[in-house]
C-alpha atoms as a PDB file:
ATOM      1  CA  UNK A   1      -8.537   7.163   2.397  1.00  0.00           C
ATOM      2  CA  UNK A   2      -7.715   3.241   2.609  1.00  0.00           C
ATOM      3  CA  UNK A   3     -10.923   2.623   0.924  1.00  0.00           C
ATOM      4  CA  UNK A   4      -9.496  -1.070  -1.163  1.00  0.00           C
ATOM      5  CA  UNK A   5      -7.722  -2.558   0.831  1.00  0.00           C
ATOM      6  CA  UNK A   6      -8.338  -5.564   2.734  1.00  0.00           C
ATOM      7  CA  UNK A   7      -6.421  -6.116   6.300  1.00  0.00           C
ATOM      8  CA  UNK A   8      -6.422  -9.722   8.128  1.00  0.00           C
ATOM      9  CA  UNK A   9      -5.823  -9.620  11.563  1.00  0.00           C
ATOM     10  CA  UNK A  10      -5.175 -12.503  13.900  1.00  0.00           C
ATOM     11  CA  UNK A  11      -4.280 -10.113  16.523  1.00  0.00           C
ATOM     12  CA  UNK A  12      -6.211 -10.707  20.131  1.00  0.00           C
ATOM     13  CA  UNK A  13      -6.922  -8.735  22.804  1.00  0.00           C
ATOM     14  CA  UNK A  14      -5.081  -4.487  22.371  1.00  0.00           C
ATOM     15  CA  UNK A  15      -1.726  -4.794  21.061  1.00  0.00           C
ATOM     16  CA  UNK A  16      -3.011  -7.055  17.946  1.00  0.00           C
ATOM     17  CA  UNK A  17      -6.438  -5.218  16.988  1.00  0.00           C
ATOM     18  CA  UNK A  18      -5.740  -1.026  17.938  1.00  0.00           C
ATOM     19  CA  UNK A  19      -3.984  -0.438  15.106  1.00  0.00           C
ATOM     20  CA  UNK A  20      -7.019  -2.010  12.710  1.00  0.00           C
ATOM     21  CA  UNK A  21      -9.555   0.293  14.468  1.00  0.00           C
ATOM     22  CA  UNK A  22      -7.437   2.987  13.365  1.00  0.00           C
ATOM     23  CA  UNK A  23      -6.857   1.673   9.962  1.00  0.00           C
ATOM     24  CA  UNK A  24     -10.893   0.785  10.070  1.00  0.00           C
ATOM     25  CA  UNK A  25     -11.383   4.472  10.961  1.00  0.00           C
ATOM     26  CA  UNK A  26      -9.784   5.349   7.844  1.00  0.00           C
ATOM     27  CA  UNK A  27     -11.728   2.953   5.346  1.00  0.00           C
ATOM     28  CA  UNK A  28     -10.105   0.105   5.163  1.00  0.00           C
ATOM     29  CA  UNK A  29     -11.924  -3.520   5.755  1.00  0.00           C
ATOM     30  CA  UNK A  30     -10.459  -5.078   8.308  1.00  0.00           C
ATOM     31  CA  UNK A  31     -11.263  -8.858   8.560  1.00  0.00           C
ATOM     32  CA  UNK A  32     -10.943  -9.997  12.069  1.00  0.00           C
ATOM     33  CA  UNK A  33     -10.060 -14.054  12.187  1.00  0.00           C
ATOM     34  CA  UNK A  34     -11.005 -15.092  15.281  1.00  0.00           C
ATOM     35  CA  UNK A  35     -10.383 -19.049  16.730  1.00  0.00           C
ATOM     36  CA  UNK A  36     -13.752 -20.812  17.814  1.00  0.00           C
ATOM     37  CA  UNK A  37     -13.601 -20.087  21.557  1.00  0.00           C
ATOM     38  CA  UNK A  38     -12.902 -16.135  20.076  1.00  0.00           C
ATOM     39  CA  UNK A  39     -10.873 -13.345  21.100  1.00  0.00           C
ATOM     40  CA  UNK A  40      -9.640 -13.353  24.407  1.00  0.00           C
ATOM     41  CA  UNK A  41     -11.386  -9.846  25.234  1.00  0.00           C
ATOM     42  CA  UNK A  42     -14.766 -11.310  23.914  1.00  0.00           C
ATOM     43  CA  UNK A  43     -14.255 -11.732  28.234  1.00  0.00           C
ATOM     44  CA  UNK A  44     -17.159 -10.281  29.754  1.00  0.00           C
ATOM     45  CA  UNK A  45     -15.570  -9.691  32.786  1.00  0.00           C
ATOM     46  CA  UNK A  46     -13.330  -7.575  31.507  1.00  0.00           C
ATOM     47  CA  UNK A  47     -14.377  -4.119  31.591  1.00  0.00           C
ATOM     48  CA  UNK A  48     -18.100  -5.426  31.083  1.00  0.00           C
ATOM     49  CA  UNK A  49     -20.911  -3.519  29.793  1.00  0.00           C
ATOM     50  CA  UNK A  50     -24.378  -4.836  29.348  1.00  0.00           C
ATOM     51  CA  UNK A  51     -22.798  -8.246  29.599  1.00  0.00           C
ATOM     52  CA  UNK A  52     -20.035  -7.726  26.944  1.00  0.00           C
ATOM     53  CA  UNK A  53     -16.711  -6.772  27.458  1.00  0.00           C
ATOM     54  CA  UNK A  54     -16.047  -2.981  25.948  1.00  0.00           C
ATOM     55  CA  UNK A  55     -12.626  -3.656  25.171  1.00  0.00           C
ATOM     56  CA  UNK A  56     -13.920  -6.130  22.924  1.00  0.00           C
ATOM     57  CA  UNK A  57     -16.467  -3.567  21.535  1.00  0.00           C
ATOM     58  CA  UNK A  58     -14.204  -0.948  20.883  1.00  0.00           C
ATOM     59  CA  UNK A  59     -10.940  -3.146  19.297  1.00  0.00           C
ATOM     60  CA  UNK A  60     -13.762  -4.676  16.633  1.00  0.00           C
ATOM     61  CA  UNK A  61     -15.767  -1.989  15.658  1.00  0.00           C
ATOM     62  CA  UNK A  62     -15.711  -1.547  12.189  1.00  0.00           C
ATOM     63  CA  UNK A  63     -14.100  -4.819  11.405  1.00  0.00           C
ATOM     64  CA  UNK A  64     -16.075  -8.000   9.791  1.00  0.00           C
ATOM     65  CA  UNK A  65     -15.257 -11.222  11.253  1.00  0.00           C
ATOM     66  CA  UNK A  66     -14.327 -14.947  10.558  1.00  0.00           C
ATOM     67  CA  UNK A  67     -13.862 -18.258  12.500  1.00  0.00           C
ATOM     68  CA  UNK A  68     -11.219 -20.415  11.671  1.00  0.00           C
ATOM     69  CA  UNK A  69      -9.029 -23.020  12.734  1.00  0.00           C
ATOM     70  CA  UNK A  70      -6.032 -22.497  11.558  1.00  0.00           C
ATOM     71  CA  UNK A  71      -4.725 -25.618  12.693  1.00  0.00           C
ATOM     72  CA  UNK A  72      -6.858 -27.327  10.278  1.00  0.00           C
ATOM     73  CA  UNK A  73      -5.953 -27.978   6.079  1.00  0.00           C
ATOM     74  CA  UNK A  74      -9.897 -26.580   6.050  1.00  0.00           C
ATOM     75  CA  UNK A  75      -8.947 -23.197   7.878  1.00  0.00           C
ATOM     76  CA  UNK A  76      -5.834 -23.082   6.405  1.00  0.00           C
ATOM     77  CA  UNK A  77      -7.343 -23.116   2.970  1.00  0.00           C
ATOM     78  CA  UNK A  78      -9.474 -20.595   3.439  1.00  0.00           C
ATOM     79  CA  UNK A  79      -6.683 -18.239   5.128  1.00  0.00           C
ATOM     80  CA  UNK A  80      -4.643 -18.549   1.906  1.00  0.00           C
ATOM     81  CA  UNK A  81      -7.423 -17.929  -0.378  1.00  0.00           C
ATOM     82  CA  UNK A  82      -8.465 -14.671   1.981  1.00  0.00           C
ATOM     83  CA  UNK A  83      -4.338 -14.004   1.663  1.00  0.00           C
ATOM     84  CA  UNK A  84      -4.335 -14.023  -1.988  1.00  0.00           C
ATOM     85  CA  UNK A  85      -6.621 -11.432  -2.365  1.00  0.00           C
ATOM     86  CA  UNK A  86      -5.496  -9.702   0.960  1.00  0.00           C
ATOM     87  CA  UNK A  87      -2.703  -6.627   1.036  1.00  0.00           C
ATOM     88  CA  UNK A  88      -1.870  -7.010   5.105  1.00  0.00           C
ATOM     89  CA  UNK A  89      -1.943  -9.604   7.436  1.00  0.00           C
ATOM     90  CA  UNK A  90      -1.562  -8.329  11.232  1.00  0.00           C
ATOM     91  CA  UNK A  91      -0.659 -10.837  14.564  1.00  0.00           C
ATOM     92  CA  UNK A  92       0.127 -10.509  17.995  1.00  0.00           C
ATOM     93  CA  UNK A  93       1.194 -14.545  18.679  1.00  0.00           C
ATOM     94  CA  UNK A  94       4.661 -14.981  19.989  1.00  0.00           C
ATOM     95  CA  UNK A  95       7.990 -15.799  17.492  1.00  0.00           C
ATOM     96  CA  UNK A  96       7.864 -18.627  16.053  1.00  0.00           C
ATOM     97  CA  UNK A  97       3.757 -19.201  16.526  1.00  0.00           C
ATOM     98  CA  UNK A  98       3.309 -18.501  12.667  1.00  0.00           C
ATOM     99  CA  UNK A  99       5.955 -20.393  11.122  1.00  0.00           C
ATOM    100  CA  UNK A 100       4.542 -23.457  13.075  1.00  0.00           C
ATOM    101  CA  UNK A 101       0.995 -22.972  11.972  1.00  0.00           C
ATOM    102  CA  UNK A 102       2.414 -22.568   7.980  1.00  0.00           C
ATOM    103  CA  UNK A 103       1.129 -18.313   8.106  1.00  0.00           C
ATOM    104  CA  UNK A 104       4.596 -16.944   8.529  1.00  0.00           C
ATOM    105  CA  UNK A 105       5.570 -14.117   5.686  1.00  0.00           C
ATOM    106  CA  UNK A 106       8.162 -16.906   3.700  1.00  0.00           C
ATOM    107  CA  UNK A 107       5.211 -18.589   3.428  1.00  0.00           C
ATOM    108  CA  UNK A 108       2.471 -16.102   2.678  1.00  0.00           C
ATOM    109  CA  UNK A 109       4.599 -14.526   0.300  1.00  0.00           C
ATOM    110  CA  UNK A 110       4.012 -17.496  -1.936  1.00  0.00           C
ATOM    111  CA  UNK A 111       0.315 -17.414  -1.836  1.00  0.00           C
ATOM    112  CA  UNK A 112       0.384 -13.507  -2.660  1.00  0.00           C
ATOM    113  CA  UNK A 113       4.023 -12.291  -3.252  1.00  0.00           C
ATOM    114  CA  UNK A 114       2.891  -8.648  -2.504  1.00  0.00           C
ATOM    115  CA  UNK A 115       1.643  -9.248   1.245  1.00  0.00           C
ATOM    116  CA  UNK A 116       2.324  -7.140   3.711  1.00  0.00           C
ATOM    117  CA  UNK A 117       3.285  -8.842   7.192  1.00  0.00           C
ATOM    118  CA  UNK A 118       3.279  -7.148  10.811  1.00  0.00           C
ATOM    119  CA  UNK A 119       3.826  -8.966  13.583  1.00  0.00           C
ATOM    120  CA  UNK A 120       3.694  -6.872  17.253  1.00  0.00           C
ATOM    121  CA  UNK A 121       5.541  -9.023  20.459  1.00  0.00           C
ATOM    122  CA  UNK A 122       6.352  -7.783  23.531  1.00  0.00           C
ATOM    123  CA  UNK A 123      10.593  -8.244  22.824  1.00  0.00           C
ATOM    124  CA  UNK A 124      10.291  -8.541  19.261  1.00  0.00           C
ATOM    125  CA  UNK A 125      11.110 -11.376  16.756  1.00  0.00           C
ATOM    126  CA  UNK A 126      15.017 -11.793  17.327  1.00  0.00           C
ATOM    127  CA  UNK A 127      17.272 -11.273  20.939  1.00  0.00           C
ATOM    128  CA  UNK A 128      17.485 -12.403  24.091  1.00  0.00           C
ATOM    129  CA  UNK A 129      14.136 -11.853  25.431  1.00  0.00           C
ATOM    130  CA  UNK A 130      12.258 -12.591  22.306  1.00  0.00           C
ATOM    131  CA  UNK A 131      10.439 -16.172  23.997  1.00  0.00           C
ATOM    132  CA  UNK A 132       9.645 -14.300  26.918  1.00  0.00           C
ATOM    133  CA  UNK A 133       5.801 -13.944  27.639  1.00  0.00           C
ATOM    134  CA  UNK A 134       4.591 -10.366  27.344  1.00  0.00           C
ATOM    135  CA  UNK A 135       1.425  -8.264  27.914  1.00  0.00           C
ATOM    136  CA  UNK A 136       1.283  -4.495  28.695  1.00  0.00           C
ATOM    137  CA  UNK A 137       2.001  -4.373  32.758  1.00  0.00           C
ATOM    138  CA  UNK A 138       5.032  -6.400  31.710  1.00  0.00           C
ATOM    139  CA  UNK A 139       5.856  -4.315  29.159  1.00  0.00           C
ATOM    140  CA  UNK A 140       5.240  -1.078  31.187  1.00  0.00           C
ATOM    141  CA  UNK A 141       7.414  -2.468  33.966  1.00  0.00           C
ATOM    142  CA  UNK A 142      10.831  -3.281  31.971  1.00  0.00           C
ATOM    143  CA  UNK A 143      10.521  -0.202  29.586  1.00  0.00           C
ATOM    144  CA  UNK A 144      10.544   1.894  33.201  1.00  0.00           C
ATOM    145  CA  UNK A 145       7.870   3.695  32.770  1.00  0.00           C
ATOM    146  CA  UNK A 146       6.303   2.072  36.192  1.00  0.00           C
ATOM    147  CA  UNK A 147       9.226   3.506  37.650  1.00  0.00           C
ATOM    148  CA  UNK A 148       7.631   7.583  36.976  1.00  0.00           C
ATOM    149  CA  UNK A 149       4.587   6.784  37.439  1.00  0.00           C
ATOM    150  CA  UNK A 150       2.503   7.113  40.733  1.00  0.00           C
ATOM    151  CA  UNK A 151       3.722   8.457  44.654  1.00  0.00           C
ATOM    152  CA  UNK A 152       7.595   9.410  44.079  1.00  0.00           C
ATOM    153  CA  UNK A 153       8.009   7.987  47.802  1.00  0.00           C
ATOM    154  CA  UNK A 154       6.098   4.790  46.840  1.00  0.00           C
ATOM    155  CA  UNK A 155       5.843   1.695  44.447  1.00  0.00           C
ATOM    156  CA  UNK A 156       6.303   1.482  40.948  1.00  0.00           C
ATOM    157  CA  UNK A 157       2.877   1.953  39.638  1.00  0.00           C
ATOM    158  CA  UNK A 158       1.095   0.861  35.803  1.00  0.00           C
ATOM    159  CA  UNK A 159      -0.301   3.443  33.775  1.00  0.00           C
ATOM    160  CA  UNK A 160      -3.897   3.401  33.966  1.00  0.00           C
ATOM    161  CA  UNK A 161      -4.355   3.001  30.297  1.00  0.00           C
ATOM    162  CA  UNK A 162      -2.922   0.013  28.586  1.00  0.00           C
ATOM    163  CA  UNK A 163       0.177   1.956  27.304  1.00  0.00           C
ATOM    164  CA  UNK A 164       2.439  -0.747  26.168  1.00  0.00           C
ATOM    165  CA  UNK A 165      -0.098  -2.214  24.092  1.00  0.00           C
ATOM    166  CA  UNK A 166      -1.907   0.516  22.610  1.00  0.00           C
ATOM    167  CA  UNK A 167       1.645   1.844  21.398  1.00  0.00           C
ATOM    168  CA  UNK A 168       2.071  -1.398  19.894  1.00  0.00           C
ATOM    169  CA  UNK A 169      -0.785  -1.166  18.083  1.00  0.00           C
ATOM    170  CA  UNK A 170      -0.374   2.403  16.939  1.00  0.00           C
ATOM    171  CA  UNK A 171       3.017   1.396  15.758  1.00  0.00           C
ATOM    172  CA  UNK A 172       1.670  -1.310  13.757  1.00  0.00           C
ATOM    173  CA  UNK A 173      -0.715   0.997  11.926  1.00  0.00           C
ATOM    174  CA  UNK A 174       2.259   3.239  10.964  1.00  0.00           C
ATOM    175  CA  UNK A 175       4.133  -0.045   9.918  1.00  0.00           C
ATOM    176  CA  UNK A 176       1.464  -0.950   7.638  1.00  0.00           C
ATOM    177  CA  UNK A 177       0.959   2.086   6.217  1.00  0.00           C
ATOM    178  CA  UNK A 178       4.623   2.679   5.753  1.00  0.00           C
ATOM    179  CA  UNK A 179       4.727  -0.656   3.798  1.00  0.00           C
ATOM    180  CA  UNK A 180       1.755   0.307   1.837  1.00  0.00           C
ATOM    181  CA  UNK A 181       3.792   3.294   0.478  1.00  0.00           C
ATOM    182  CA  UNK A 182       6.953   1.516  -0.032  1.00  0.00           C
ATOM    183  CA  UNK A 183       4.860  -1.551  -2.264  1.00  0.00           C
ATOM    184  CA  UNK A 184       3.636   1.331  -4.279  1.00  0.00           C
ATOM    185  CA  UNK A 185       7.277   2.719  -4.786  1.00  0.00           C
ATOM    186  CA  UNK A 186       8.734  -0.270  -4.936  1.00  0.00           C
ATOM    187  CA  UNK A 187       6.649  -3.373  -5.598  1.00  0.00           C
ATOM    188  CA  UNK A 188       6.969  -6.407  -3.328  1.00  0.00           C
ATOM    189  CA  UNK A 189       5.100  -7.331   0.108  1.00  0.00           C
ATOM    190  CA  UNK A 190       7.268  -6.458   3.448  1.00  0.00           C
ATOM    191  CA  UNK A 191       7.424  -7.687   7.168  1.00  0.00           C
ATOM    192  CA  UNK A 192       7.682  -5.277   9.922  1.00  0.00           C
ATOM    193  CA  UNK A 193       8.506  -6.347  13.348  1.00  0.00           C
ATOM    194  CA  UNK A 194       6.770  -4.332  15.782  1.00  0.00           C
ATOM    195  CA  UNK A 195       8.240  -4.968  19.659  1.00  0.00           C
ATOM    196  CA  UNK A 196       5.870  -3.297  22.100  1.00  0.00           C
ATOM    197  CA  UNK A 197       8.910  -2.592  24.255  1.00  0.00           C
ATOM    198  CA  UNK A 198      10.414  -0.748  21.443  1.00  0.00           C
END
């Protein structure tokens, strides 16, 4: 159904690449950029099979992939000229991370002025907790859920899935496909800000 359109995604990890397997799933290419020392969960001791970590396996399947610096004019370059022919550009690096590095929507927007931006954090882009570090047990323990889950008598416990980030990533998908629609309707790129806490 999304066969033509192109996705980058400098998400890492869950919470920035789930929502391009789904959007894989459903034809679009997804371009994975990837720094040289690569995706966090390219970790194979984290949940390792055959010497390779399957979280890795399963958040990339589907998806081409790229090296870049983007903290190089050379990577840089080459970001805007994959943006220019790009419809969504997807990140999981905390506020502020993009505007620094010269990727953040104001700035996209120039290179292709109908890009769509999603950004997931753990607190989101504005308020008070918006510079505070965030994965999913952090995210599991201030949304509550910790709190009903587990030995009623005991400790908070986590969810044995990765809740808090696979809902962020499943929110981004509906973001971008939300912001698909409304280009169509209405012309122009968008930004959603997806807080995993949210």
């Amino acid at each position: 159904m999304l066969e033509g359109i192109t996705i980058l995604e400098l998400g890492g990890v869950i919470a920035g690449n789930f929502g391009g397997v789904i959007l894989a799933d459903l034809g679009a290419e997804i371009i994975k950029i990837e720094p040289h020392s690569g995706d966090t969960a390219r970790n194979a001791n984290i949940a390792p099979y055959r010497d390779h970590s399957t979280i890795h396996l399963f958040m990339n399947r589907g998806k081409k992939s790229i090296v870049l610096d983007l903290k190089t004019e050379e990577g840089l370059d080459i970001l805007y000229r994959l943006v220019a022919e790009a419809d969504v550009v997807v990140d999981n690096f905390r506020p502020g991370v993009l505007a620094r590095l010269g990727i953040d929507h104001d700035t996209l927007k120039t290179v292709n002025p109908q890009i769509i931006t999603v950004s997931v954090t753990g607190f989101g882009e504005t308020g008070p907790l918006k510079d505070k570090a965030a994965f999913d047990l952090v995210i599991q323990a201030y949304s509550g859920h910790m709190s009903i889950t587990g030995d009623p008598d005991g400790s908070p416990a986590r969810a044995g899935v990765p809740l808090a980030d696979m809902s962020g990533g499943v929110y981004a998908c509906i973001s971008i496909l939300a912001a698909l629609v409304g280009r169509e309707l209405h012309g122009g790129g968008r930004h959603a800000d997806v807080a995993m806490l949210d």
